[in-house]
C-alpha atoms as a PDB file:
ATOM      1  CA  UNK A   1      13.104 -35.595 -13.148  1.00  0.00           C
ATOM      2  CA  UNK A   2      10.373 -36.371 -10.270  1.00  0.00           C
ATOM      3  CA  UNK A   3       6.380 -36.207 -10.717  1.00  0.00           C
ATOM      4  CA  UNK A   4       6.774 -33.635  -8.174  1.00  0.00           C
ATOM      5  CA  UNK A   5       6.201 -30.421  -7.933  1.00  0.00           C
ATOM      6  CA  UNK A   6       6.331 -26.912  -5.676  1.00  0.00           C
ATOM      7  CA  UNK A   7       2.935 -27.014  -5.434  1.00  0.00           C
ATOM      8  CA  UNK A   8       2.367 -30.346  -4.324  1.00  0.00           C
ATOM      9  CA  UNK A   9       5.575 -29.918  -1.880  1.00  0.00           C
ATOM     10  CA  UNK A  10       3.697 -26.989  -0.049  1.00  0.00           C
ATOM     11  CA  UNK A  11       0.336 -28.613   0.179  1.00  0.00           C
ATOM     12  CA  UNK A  12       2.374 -31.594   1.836  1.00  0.00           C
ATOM     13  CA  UNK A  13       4.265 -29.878   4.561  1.00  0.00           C
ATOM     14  CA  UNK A  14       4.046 -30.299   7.959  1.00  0.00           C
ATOM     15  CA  UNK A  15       5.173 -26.620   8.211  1.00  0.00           C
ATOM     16  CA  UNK A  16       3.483 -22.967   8.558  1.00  0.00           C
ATOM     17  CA  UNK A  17       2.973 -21.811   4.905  1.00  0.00           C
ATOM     18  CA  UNK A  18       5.411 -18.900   4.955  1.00  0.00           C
ATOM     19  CA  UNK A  19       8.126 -21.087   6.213  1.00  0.00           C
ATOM     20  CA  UNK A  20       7.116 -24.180   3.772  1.00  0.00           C
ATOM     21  CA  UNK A  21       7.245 -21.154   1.254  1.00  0.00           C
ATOM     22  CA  UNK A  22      10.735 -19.749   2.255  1.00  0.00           C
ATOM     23  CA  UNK A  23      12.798 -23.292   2.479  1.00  0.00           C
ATOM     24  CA  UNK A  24      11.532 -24.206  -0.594  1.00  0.00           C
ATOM     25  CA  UNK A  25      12.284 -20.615  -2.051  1.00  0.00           C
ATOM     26  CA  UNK A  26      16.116 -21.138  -0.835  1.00  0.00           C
ATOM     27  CA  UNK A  27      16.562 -24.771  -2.626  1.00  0.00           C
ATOM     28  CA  UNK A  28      14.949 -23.675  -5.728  1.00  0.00           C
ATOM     29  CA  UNK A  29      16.838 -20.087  -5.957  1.00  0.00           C
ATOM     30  CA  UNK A  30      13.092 -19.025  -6.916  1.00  0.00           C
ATOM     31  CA  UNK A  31      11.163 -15.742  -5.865  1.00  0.00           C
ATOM     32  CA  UNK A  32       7.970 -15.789  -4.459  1.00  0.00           C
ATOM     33  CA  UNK A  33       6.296 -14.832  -7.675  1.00  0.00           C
ATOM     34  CA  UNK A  34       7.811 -18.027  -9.211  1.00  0.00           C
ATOM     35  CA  UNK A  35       6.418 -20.340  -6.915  1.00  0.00           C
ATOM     36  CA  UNK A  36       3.297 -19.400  -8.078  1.00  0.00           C
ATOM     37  CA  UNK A  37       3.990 -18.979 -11.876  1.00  0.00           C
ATOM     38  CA  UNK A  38       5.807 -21.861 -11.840  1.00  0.00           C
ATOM     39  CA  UNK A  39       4.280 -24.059  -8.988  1.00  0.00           C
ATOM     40  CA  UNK A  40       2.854 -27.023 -11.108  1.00  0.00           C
ATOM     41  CA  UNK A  41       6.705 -27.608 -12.948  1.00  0.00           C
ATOM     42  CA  UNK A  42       8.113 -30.951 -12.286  1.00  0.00           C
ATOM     43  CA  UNK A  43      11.262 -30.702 -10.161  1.00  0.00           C
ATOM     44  CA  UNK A  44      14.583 -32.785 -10.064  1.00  0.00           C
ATOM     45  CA  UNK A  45      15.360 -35.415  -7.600  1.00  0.00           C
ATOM     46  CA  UNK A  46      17.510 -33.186  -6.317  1.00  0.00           C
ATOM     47  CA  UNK A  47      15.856 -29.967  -5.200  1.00  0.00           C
ATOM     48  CA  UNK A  48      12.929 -32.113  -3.714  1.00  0.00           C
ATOM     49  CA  UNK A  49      15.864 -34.298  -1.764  1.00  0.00           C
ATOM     50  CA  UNK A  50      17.035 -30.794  -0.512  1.00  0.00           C
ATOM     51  CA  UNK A  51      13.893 -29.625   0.500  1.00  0.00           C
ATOM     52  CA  UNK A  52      12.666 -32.482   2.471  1.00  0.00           C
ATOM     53  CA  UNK A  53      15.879 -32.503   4.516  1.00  0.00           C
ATOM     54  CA  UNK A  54      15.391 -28.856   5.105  1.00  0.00           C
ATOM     55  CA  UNK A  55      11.933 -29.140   5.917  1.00  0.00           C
ATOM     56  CA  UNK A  56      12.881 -32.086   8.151  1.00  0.00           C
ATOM     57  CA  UNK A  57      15.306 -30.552  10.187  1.00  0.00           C
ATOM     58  CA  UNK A  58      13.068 -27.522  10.511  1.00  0.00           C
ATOM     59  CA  UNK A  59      10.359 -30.058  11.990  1.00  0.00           C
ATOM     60  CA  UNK A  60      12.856 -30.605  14.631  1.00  0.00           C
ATOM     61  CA  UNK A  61      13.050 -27.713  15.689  1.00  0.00           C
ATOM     62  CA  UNK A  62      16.113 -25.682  14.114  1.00  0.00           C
ATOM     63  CA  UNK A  63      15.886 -22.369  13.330  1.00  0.00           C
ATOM     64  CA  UNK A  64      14.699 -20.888   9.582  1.00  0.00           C
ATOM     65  CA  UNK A  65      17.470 -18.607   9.438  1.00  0.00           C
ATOM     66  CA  UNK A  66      20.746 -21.010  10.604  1.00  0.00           C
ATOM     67  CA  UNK A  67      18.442 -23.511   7.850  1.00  0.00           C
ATOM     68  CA  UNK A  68      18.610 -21.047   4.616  1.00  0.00           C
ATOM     69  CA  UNK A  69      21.894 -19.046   6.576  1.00  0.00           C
ATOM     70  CA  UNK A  70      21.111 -15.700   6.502  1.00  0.00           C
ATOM     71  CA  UNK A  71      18.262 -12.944   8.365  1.00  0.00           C
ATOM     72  CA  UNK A  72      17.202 -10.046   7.362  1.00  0.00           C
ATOM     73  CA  UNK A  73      18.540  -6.900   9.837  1.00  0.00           C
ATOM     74  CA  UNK A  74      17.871  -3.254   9.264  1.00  0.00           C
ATOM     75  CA  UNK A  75      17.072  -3.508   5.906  1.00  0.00           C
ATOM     76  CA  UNK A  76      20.660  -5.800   5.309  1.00  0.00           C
ATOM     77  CA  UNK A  77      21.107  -9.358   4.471  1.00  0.00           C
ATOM     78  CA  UNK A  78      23.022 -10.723   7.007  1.00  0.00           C
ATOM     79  CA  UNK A  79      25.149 -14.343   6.833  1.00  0.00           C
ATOM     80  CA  UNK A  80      23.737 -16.355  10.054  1.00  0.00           C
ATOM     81  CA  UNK A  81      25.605 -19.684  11.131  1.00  0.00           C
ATOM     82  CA  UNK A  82      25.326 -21.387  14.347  1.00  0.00           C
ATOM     83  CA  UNK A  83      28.064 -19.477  15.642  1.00  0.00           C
ATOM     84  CA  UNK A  84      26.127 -16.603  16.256  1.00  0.00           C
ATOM     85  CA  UNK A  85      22.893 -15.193  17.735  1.00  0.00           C
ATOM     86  CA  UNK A  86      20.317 -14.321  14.906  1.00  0.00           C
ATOM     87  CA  UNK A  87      19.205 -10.997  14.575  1.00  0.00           C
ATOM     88  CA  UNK A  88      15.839 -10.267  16.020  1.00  0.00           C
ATOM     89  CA  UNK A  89      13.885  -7.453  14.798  1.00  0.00           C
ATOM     90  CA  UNK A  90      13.196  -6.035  18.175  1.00  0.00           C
ATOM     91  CA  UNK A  91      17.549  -5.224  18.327  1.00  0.00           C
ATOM     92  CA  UNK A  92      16.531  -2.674  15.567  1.00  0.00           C
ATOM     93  CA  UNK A  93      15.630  -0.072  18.183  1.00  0.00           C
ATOM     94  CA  UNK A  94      19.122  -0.655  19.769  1.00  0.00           C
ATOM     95  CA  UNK A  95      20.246   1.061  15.764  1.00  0.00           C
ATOM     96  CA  UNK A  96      18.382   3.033  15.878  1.00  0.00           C
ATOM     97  CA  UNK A  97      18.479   4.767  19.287  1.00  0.00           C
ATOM     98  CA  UNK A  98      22.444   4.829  19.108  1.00  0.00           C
ATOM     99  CA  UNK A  99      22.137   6.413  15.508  1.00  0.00           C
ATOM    100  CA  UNK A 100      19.878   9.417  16.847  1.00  0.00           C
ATOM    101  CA  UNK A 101      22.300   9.989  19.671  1.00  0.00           C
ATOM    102  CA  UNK A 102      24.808  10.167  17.133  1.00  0.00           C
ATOM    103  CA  UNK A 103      23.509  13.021  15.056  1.00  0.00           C
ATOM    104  CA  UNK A 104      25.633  15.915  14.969  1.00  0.00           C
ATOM    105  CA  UNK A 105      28.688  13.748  16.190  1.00  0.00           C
ATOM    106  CA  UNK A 106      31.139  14.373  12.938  1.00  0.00           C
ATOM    107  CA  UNK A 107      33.196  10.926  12.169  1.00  0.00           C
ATOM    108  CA  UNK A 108      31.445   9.504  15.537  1.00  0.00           C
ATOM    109  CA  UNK A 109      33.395   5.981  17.079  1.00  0.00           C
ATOM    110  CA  UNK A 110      31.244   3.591  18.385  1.00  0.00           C
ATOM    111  CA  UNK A 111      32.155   0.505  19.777  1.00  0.00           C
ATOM    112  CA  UNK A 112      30.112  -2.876  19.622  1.00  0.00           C
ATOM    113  CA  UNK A 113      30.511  -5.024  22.425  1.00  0.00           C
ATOM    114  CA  UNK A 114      29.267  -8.958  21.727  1.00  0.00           C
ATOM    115  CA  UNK A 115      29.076  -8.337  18.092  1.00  0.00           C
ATOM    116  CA  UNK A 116      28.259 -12.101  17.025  1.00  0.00           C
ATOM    117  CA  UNK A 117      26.983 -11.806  13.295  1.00  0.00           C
ATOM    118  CA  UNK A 118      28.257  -8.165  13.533  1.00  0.00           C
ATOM    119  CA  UNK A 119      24.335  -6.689  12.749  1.00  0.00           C
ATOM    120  CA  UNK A 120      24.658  -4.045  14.995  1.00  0.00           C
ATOM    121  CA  UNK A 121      28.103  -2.664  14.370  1.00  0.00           C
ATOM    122  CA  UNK A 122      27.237  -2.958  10.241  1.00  0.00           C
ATOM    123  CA  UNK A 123      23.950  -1.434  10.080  1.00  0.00           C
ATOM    124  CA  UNK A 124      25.350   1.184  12.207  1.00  0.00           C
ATOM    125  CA  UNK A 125      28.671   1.592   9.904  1.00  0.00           C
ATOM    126  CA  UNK A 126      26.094   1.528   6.874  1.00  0.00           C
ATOM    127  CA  UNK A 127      23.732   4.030   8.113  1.00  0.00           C
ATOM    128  CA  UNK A 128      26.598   6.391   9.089  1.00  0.00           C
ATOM    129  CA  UNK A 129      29.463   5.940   5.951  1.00  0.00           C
ATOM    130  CA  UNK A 130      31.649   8.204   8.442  1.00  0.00           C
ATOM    131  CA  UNK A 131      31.564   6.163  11.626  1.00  0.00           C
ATOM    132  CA  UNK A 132      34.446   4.622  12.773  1.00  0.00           C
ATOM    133  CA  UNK A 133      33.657   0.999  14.146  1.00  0.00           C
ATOM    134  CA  UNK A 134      34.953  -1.154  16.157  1.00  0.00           C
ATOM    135  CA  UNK A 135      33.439  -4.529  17.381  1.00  0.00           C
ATOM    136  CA  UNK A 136      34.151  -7.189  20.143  1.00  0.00           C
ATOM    137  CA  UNK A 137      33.427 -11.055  20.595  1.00  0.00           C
ATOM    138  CA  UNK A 138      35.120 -13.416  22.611  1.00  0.00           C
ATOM    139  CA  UNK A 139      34.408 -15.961  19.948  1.00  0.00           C
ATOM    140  CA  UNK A 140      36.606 -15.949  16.793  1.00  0.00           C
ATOM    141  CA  UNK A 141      33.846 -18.190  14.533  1.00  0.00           C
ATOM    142  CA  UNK A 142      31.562 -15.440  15.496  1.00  0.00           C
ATOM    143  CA  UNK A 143      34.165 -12.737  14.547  1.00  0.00           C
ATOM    144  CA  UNK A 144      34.566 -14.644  11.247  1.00  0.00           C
ATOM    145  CA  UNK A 145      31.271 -14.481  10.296  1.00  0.00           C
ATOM    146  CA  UNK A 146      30.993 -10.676  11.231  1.00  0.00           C
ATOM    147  CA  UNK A 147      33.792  -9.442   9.225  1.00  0.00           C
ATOM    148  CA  UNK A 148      32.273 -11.404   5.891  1.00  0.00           C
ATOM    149  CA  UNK A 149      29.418  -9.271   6.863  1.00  0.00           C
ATOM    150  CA  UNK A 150      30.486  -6.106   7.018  1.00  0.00           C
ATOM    151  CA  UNK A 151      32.633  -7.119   3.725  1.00  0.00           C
ATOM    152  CA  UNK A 152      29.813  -8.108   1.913  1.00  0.00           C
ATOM    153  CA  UNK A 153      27.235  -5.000   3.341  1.00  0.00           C
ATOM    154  CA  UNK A 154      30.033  -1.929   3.724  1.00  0.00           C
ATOM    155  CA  UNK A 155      31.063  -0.054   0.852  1.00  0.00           C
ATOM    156  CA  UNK A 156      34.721  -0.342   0.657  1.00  0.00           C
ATOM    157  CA  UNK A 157      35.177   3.596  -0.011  1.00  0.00           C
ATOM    158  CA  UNK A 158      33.182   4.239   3.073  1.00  0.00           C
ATOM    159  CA  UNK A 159      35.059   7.548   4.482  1.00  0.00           C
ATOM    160  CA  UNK A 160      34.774   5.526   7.874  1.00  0.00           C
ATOM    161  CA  UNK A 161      37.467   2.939   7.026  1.00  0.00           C
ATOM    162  CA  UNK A 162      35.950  -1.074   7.314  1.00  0.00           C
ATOM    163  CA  UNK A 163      35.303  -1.626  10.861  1.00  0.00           C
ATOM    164  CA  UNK A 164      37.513  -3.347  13.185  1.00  0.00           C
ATOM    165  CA  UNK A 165      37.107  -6.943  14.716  1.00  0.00           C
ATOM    166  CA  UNK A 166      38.824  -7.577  17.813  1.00  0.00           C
ATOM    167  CA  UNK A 167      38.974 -10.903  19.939  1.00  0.00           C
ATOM    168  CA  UNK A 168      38.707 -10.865  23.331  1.00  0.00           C
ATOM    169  CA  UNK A 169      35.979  -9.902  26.546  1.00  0.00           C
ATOM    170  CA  UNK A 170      34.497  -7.268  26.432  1.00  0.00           C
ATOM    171  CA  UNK A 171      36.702  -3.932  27.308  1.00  0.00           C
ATOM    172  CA  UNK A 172      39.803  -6.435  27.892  1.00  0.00           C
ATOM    173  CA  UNK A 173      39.891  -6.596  24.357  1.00  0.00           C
ATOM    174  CA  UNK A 174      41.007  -3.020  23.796  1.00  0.00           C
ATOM    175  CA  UNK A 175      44.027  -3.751  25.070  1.00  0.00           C
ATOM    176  CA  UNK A 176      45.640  -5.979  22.056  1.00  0.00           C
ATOM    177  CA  UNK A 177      44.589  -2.441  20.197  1.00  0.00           C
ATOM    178  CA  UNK A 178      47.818  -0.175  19.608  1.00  0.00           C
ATOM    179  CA  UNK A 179      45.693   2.845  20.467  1.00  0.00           C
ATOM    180  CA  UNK A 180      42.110   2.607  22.141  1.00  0.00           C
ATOM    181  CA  UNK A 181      40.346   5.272  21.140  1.00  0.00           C
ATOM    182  CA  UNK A 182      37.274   6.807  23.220  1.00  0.00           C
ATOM    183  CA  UNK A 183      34.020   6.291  22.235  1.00  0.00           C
ATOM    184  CA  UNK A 184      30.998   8.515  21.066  1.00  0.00           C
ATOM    185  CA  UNK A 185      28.771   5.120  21.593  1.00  0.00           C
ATOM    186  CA  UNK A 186      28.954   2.031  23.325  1.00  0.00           C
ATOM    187  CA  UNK A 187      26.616  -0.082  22.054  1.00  0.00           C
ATOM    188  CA  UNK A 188      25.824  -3.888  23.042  1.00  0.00           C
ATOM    189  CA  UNK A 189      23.149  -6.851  23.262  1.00  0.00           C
ATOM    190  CA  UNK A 190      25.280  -9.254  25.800  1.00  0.00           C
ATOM    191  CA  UNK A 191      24.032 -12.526  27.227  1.00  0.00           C
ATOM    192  CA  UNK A 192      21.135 -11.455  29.668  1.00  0.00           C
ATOM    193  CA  UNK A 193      19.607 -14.747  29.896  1.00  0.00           C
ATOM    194  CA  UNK A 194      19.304 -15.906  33.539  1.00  0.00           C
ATOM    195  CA  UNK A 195      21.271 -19.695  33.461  1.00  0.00           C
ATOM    196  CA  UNK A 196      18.133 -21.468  34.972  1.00  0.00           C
ATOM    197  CA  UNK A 197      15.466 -19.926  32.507  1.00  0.00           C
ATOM    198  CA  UNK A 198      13.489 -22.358  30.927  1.00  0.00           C
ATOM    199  CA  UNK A 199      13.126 -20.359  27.610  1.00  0.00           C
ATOM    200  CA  UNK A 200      17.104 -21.491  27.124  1.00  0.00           C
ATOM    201  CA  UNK A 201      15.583 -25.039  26.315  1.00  0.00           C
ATOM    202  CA  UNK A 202      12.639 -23.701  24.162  1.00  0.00           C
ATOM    203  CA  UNK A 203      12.898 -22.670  20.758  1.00  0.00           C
ATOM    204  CA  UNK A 204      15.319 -21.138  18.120  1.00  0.00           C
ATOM    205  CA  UNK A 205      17.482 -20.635  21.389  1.00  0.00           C
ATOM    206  CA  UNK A 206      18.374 -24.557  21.681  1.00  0.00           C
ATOM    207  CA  UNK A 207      20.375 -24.103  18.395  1.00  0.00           C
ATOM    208  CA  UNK A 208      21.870 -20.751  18.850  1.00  0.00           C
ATOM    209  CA  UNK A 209      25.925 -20.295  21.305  1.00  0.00           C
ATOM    210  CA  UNK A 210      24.540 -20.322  25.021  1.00  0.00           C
ATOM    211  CA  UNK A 211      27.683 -18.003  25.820  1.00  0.00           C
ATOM    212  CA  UNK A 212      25.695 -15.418  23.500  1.00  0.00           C
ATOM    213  CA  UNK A 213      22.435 -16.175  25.156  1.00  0.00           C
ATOM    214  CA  UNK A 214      23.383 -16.241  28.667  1.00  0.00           C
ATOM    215  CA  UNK A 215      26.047 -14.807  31.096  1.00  0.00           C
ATOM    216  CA  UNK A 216      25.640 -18.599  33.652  1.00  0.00           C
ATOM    217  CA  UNK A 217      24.890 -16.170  36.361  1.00  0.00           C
ATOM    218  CA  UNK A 218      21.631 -14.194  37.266  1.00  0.00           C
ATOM    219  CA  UNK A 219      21.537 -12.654  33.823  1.00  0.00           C
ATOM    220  CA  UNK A 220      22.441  -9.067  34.648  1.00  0.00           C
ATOM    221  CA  UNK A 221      26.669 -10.330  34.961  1.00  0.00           C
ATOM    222  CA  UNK A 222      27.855  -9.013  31.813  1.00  0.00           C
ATOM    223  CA  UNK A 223      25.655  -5.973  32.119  1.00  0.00           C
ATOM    224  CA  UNK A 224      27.345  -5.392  35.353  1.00  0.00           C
ATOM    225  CA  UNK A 225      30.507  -5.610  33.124  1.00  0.00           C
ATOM    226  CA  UNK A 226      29.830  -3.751  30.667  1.00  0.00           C
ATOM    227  CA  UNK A 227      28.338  -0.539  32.475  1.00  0.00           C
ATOM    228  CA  UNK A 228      31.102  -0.263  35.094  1.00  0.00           C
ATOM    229  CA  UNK A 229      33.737  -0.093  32.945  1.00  0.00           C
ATOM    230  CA  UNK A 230      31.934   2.279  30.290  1.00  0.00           C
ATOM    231  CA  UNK A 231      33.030   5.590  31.324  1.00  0.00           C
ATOM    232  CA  UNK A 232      36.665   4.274  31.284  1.00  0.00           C
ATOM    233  CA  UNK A 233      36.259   4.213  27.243  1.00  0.00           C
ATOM    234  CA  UNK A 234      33.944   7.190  26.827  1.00  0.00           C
ATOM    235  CA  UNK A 235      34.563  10.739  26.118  1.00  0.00           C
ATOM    236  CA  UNK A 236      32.346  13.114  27.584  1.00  0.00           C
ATOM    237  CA  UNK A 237      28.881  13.442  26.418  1.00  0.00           C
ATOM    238  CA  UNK A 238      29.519   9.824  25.179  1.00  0.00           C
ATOM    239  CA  UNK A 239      26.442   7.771  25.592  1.00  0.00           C
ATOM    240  CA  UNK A 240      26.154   3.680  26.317  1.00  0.00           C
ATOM    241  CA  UNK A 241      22.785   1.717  24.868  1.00  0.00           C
ATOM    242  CA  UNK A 242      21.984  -1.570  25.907  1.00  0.00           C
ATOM    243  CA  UNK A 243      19.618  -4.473  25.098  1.00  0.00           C
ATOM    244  CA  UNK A 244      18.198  -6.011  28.147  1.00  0.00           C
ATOM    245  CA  UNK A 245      15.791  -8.763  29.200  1.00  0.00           C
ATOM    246  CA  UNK A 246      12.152  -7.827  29.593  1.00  0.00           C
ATOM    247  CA  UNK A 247      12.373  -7.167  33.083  1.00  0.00           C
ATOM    248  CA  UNK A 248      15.597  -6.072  33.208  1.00  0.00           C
ATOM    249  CA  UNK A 249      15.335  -2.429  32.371  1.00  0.00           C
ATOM    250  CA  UNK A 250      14.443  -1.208  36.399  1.00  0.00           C
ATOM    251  CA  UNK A 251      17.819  -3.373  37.249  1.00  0.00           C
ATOM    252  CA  UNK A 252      19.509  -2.122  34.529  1.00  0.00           C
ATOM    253  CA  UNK A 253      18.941   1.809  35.010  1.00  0.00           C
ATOM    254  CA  UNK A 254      19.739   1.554  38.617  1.00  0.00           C
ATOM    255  CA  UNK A 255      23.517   0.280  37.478  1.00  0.00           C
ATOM    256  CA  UNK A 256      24.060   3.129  34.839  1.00  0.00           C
ATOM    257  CA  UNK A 257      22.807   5.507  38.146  1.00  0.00           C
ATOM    258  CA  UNK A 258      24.804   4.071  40.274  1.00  0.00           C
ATOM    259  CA  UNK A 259      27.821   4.412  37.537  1.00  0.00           C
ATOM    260  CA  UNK A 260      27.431   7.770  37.382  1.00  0.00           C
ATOM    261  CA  UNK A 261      25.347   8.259  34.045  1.00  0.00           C
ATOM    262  CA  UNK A 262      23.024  11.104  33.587  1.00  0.00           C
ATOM    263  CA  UNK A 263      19.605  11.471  31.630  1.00  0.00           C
ATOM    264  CA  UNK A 264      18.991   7.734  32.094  1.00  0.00           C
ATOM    265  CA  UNK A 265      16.341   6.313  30.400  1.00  0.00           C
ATOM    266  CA  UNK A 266      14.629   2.843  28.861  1.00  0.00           C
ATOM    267  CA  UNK A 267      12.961   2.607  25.465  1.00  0.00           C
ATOM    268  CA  UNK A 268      10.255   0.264  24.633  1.00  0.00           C
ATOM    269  CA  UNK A 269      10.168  -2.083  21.347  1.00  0.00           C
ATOM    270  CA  UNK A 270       7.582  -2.501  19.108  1.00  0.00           C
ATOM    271  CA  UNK A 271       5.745  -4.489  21.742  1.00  0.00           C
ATOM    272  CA  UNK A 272       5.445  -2.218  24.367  1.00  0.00           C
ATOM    273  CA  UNK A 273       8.306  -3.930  26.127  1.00  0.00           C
ATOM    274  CA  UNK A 274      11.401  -1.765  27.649  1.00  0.00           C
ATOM    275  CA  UNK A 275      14.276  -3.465  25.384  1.00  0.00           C
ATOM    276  CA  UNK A 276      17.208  -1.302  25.923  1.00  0.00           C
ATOM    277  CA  UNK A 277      18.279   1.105  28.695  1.00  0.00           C
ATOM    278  CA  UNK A 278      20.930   3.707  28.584  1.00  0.00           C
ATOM    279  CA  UNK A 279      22.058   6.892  29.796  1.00  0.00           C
ATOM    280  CA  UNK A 280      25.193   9.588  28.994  1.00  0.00           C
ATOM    281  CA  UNK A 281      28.591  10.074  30.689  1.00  0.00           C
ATOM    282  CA  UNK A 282      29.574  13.272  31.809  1.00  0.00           C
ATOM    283  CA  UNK A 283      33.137  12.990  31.817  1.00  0.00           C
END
């Protein structure tokens, strides 16, 4: 047993409070209340080891989430490792904005292009039990961690069926599939990162897979991708949402045009920022 305590630990670190607060929360398996109940206990060696390494490595730089391995997404706890991208709050409206273009749609299919921790295609599945899902990710660590996801967040009686993972790029993928469906949704936050940006250098982003940050091109490659070969997979009426840079969204609407899509349109995040773009195919 040290002399130490939570207390003492927090008015020590180097860190912001609430992130002090939520390392020290993860080694102790406490709650917030219990810090404070319980703040002037004496810890083990061990804990306070555990903490200072945490706090250590968070001092460096690496990200909170990848540090205590999991993020909050949609109201679900989702597993984060460094294989994947970690949810960010402003992907939300991406849910959200595919969900409302799905009401009505009986037993809808979406498909999830990128998935990385799977947060898009689960809080989807979760929000509509009848959805069929399926996701896509060239990387099978980040496929890995997406199906413990979606075991650990899905009810297994969801009428829906669990979703399912495939390996591969993008629509390419589809083809290892015995029978490619059509979709109701395309849905999809690809790399959109410009190769030469600084913010790739900056940040949580040094620690996260560049191939899920950025496309190596001019940041609008795998959009490119992803729109012309969209009404290929759609059925009519089928609609394709996609998360986008902060000036991306002009770009971005002019390639769903050009595609073909009708009632184009961007939506703006919680900061005022167009996030996503997307539009509807005809058939």
């Amino acid at each position: 047993m040290s002399d130490t305590t939570a207390d003492a630990l927090l008015r020590a670190s180097p860190l912001p409070a609430l992130e002090a607060r939520v390392l020290l929360m993860h080694v102790l398996g406490w709650r917030r209340t219990q810090l404070i109940t319980r703040g002037d206990e004496a810890l083990d060696a061990a804990p306070v080891a555990a903490y200072r390494a945490l706090e250590a490595r968070r001092a460096a730089g690496e990200p909170i989430a990848q540090l205590v391995g999991a993020r909050e997404f949609f109201g679900l706890d989702f597993e984060v490792t460094p294989d994947v991208l970690i949810p960010r709050p402003e992907t939300e409206l991406l849910v959200e904005t595919a969900l409302a273009a799905l009401e009505g749609v009986a037993r809808p299919r979406v498909l999830d292009l990128g998935t990385g921790s799977g947060a898009i295609a689960v809080a989807i599945a979760a929000a509509r039990p009848d959805a069929r899902v399926w996701a896509v990710d060239r990387s099978e660590a980040a496929l890995a961690v997406a199906a413990r996801n979606a075991q650990k967040l899905l009810d297994a009686r969801r009428p829906g069926g669990a979703p399912t993972f495939v390996a591969g790029s993008w629509y390419e993928a589809l083809a290892s599939l015995d029978e490619a469906p059509r979709f109701d949704a395309i849905v999809s936050n690809p790399p959109y990162i410009a190769s030469g940006d600084p913010h790739l250098q900056q940040g949580d982003l040094r620690f996260e897979p560049r191939g899920a940050l950025t496309d190596e091109a001019d940041g609008l490659d795998a959009l490119r991708t992803i729109v012309a070969g969209a009404h290929a997979h759609l059925v009519p009426g089928g609609v394709l949402w996609m998360e986008h840079g902060y000036d991306q969204a002009a770009a971005v609407r002019a390639l769903l045009e050009g595609a073909g899509f009708a009632q184009v349109r961007s939506a703006r995040d919680l900061a005022g920022i167009e996030r996503i773009s997307g539009g509807c195919w005809a058939g």
